[in-house]
Protein backbone atom coordinates (compact mmCIF):
# COMPACT_ATOMS: atom_id res chain seq x y z
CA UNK A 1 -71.21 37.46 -7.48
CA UNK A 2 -73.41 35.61 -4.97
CA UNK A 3 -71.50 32.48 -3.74
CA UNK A 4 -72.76 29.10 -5.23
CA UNK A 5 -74.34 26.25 -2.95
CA UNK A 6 -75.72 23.17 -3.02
CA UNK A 7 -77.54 20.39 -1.25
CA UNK A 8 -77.16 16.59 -2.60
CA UNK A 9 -80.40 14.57 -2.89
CA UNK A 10 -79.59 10.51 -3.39
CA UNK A 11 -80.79 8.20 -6.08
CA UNK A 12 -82.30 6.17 -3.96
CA UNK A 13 -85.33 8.83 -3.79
CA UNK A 14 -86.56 7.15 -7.19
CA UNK A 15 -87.26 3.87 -4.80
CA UNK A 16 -88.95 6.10 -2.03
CA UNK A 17 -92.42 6.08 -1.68
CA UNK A 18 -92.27 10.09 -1.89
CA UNK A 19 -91.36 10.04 -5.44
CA UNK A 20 -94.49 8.14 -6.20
CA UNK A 21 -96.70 10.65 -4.56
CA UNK A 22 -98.19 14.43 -5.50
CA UNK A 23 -95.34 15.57 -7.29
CA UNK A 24 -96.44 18.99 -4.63
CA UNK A 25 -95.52 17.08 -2.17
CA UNK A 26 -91.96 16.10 -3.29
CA UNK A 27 -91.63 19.71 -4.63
CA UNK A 28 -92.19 21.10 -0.64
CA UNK A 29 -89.81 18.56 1.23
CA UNK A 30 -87.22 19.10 -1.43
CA UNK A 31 -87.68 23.25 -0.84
CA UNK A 32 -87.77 22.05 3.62
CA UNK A 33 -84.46 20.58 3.19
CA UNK A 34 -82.75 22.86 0.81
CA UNK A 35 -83.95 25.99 3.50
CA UNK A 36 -83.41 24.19 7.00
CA UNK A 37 -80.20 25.47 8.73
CA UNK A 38 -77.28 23.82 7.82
CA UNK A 39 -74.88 24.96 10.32
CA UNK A 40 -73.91 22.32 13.04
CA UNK A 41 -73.96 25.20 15.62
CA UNK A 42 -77.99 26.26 16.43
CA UNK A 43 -79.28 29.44 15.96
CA UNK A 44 -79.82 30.97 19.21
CA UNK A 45 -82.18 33.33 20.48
CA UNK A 46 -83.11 34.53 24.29
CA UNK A 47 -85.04 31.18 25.40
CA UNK A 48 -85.29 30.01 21.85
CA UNK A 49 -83.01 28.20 19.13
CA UNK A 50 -83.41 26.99 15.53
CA UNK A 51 -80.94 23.47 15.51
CA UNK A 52 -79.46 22.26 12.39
CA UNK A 53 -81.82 20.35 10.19
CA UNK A 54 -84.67 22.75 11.40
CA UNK A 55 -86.28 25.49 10.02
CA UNK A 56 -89.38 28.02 11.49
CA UNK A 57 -91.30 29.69 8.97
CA UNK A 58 -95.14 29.81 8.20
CA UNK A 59 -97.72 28.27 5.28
CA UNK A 60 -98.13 31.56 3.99
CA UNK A 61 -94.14 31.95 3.62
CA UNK A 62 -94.18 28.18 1.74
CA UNK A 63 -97.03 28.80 -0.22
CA UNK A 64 -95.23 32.70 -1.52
CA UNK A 65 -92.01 30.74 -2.06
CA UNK A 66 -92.86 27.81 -4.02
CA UNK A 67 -95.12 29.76 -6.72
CA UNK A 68 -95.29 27.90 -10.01
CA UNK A 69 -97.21 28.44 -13.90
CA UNK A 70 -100.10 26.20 -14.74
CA UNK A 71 -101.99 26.89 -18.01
CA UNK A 72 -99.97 29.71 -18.63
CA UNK A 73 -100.25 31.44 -15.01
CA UNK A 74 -98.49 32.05 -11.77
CA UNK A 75 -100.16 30.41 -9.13
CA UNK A 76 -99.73 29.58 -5.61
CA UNK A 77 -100.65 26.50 -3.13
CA UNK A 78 -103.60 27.65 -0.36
CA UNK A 79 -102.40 27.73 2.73
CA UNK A 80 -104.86 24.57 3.43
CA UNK A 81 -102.53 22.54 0.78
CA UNK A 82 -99.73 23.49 2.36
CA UNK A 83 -101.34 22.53 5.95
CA UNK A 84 -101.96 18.62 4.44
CA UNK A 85 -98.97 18.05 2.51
CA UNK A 86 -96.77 18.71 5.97
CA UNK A 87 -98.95 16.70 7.67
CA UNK A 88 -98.51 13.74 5.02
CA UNK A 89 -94.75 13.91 5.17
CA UNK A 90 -94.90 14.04 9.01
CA UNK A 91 -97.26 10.96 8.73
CA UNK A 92 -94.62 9.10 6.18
CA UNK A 93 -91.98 10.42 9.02
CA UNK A 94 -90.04 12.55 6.61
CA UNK A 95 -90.55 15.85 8.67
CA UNK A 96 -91.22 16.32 12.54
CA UNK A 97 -93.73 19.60 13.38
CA UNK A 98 -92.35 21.20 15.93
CA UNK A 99 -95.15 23.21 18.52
CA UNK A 100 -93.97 26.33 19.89
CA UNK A 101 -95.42 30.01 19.24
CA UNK A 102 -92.60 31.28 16.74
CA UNK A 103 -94.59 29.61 13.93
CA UNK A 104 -94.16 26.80 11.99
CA UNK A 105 -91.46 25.13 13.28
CA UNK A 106 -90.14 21.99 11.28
CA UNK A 107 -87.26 19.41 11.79
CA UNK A 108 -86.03 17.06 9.06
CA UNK A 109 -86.04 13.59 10.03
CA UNK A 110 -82.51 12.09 10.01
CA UNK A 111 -80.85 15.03 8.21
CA UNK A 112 -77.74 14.48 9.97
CA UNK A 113 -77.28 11.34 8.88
CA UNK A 114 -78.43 12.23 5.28
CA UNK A 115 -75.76 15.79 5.95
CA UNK A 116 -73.01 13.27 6.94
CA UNK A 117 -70.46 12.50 3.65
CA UNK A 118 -69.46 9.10 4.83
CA UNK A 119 -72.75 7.52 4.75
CA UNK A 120 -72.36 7.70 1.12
CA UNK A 121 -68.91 6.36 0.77
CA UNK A 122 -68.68 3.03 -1.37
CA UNK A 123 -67.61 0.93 1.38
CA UNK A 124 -70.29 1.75 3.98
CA UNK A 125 -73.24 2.90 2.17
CA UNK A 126 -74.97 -0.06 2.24
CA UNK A 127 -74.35 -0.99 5.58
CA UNK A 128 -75.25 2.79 6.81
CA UNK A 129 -78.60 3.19 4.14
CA UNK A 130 -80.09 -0.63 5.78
CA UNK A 131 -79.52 0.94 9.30
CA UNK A 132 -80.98 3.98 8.35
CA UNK A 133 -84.05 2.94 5.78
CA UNK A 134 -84.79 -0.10 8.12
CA UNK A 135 -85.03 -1.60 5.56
CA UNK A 136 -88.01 0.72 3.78
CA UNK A 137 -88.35 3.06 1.44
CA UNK A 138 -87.05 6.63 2.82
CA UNK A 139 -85.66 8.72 0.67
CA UNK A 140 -81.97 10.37 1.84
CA UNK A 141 -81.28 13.49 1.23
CA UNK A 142 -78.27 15.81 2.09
CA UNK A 143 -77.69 19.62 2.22
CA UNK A 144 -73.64 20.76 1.84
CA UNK A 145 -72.78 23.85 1.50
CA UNK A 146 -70.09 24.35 -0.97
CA UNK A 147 -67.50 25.13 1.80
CA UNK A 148 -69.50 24.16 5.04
CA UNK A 149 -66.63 24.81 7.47
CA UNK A 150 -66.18 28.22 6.09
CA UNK A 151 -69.96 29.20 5.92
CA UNK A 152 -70.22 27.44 9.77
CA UNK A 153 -67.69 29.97 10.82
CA UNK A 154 -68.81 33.35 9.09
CA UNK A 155 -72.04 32.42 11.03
CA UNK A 156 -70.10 32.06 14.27
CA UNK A 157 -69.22 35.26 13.68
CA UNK A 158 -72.37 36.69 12.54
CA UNK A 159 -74.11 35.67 15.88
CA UNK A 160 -71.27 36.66 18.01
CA UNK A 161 -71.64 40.31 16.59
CA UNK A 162 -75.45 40.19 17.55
CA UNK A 163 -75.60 42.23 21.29
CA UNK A 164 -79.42 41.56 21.55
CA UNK A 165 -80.99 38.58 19.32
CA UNK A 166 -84.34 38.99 18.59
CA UNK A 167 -86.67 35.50 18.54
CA UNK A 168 -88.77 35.29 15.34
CA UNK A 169 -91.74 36.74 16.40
CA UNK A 170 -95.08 36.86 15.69
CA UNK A 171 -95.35 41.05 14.65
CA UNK A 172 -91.80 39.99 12.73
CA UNK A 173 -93.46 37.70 10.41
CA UNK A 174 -96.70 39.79 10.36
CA UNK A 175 -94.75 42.27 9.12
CA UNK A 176 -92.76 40.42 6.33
CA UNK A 177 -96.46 39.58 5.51
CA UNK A 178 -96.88 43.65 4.04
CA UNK A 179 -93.41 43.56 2.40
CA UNK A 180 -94.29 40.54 0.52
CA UNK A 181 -97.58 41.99 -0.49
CA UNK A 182 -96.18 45.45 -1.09
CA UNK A 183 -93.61 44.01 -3.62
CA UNK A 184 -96.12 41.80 -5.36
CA UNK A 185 -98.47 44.68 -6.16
CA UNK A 186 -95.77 47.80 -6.44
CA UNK A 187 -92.91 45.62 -7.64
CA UNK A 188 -90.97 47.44 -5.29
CA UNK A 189 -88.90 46.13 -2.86
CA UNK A 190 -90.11 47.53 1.16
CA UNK A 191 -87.68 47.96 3.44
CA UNK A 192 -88.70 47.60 7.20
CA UNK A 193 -88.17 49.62 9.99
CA UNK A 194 -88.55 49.70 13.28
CA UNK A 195 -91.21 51.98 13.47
CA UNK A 196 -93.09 49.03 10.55
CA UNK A 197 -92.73 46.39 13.60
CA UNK A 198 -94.84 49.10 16.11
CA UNK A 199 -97.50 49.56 14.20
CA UNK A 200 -98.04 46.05 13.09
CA UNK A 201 -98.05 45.52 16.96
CA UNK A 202 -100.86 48.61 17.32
CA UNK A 203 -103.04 46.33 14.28
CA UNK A 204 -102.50 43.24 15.98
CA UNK A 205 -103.40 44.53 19.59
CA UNK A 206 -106.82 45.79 17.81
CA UNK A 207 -107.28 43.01 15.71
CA UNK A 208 -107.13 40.72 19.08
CA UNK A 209 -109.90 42.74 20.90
CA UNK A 210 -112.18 42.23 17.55
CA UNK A 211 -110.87 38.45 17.29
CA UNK A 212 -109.95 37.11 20.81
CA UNK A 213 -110.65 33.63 19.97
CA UNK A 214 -108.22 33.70 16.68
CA UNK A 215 -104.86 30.87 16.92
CA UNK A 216 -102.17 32.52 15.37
CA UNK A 217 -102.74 30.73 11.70
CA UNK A 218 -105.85 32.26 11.61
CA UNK A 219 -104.26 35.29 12.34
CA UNK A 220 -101.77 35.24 9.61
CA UNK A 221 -104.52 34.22 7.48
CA UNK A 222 -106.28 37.26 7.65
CA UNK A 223 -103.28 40.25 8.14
CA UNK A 224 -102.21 38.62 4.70
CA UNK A 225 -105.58 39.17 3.25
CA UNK A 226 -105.44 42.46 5.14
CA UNK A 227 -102.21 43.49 3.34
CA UNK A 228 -103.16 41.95 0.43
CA UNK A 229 -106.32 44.29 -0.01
CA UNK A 230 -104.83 47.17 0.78
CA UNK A 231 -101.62 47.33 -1.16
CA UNK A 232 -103.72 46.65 -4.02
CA UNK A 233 -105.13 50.04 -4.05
CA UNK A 234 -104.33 51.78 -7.08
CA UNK A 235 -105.79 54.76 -6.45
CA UNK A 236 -103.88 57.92 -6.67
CA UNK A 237 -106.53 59.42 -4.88
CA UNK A 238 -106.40 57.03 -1.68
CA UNK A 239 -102.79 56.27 -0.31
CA UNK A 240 -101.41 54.43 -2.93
CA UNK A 241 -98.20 55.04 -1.32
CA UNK A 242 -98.99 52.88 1.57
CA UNK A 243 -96.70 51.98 4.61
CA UNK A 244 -97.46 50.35 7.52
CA UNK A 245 -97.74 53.36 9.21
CA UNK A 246 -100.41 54.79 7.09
CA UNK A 247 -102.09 51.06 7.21
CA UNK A 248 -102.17 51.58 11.38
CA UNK A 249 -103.08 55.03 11.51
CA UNK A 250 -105.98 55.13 8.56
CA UNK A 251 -107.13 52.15 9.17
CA UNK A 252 -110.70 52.44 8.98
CA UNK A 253 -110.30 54.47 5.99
CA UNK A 254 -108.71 51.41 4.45
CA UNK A 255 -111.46 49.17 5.60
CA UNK A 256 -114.28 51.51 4.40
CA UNK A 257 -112.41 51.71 0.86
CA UNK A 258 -112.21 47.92 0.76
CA UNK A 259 -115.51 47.28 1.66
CA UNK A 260 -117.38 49.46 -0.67
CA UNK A 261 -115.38 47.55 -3.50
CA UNK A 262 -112.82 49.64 -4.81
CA UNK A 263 -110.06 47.27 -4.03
CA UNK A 264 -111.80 44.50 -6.11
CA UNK A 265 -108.61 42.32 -6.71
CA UNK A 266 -108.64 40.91 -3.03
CA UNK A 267 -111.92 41.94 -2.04
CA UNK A 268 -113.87 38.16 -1.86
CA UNK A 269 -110.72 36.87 -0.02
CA UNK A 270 -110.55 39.88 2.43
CA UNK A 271 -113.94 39.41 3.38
CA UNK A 272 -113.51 36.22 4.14
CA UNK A 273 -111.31 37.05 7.35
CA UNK A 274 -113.39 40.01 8.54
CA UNK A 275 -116.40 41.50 9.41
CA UNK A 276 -116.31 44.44 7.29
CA UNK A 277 -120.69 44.98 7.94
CA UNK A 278 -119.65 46.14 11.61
CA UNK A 279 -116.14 47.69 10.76
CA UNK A 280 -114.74 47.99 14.17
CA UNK A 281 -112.00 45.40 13.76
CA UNK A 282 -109.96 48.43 14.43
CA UNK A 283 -110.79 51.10 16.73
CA UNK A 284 -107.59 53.99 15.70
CA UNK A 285 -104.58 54.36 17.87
């Protein structure tokens, strides 16, 4: 049985200028805080941590995990929506973005104070919430683990046992891109390997001499329309057992297929992020 947890969110949110905006936006800093590490003790990686109250992720990441049904279908914020509604709570100071090149780093305002039980004890909460509301609307939220001590500890352990830590990279998240794709369309679960994490490094190597000017959203933007495409492929015919590997190392095979429309599913949105008229994004390994 998977163990239970929690996070508390106050009453005082129905006073907060938040709960009078896109209910989106209330949605997304509700699913920040419930996801940002709890522990007090900060995830560390060589020349690189992840504090409490902090989590590093990317739009494409929020946007898969916050699906939701509309007129009777799944849908899913763009990564543009997600882009504004982190900059509105940043503007209403409920987030902080973090810049560093491990993604989309975030910080929740305050959330030790919110994490701290005594600031909602009867005989100091008012005296705590004026300090800190300043005497505004903010809404204070809290995320407890049922047991924190215990789950603080088992992740003691957890990092102790890691010899080498590796820092959430780039080809990491590039390549949690294809599994997420790959289980949407096969509704199979892909497991990575190490050998998945080298050839999203050979794509991205020749994806950077086709694109040198890219930033790394635009990037993500188009390896997810890149995966998308391609594990759509139904075709017996053409690799519809597709692994990164076969991705890398066919490449142009996958492009060509794409282009000439047999992947029609993602086709508009794949051409979107790539030239497909010249087809050398990709030059083979």
């Amino acid at each position: 049985m998977d163990k239970l947890t929690y996070f508390i969110i106050t009453r005082k949110i129905f006073e907060s200028s938040i709960w009078r905006d896109d209910p989106h936006i209330l949605k997304l800093f509700i699913y920040l805080v419930g996801t940002a590490r709890h522990s007090k003790e900060p995830k560390k990686y060589n020349g690189f941590e992840i504090k409490r109250g902090e989590l590093v992720t990317s739009l494409s990441i929020i946007a898969e995990n916050n699906e939701f049904i509309k007129n009777g279908r799944l849908q899913q914020w763009s990564r543009a929506k997600v882009s504004r509604m982190l900059t509105v709570l940043q503007n209403q100071e409920y987030i902080k973005l973090i810049s560093d090149t491990y993604g989309t780093h975030i910080s929740i305002c305050k959330y030790n104070t919110y994490q701290d039980p005594n600031t909602y004890k009867t005989d100091t909460t008012e005296t705590i919430l004026k300090r800190v509301c300043n005497d505004t609307e903010t809404v204070l939220h809290t995320n407890n683990n049922d047991n924190n001590e215990k789950n603080d500890n088992n992740e003691k352990k957890e990092e102790q046992s890691e010899k080498t830590p590796t820092p959430p990279s780039f080809i990491d998240e590039l390549t949690e891109l294809f599994a997420v794709n790959y289980t949407k369309h096969k509704g199979l679960e892909y497991i990575i390997q190490e050998k998945d994490k080298k050839a999203v490094g050979m794509l991205l190597a020749g994806y950077k001499k086709k694109n040198p000017q890219s930033d790394s959203e635009k990037c993500k933007f188009d390896f997810n329309n890149l995966f998308n495409a391609a594990c759509s492929i139904s075709d017996d015919k053409f690799l519809s057992q597709i692994t990164l590997s076969t991705l890398n190392s066919q490449i142009n095979q996958y492009l060509n297929y794409i282009k000439n429309g047999q992947a029609t599913k993602s086709k508009s949105t794949f051409t979107k992020g790539f030239d497909l008229g010249k087809n050398t994004w990709y030059t083979g390994t």
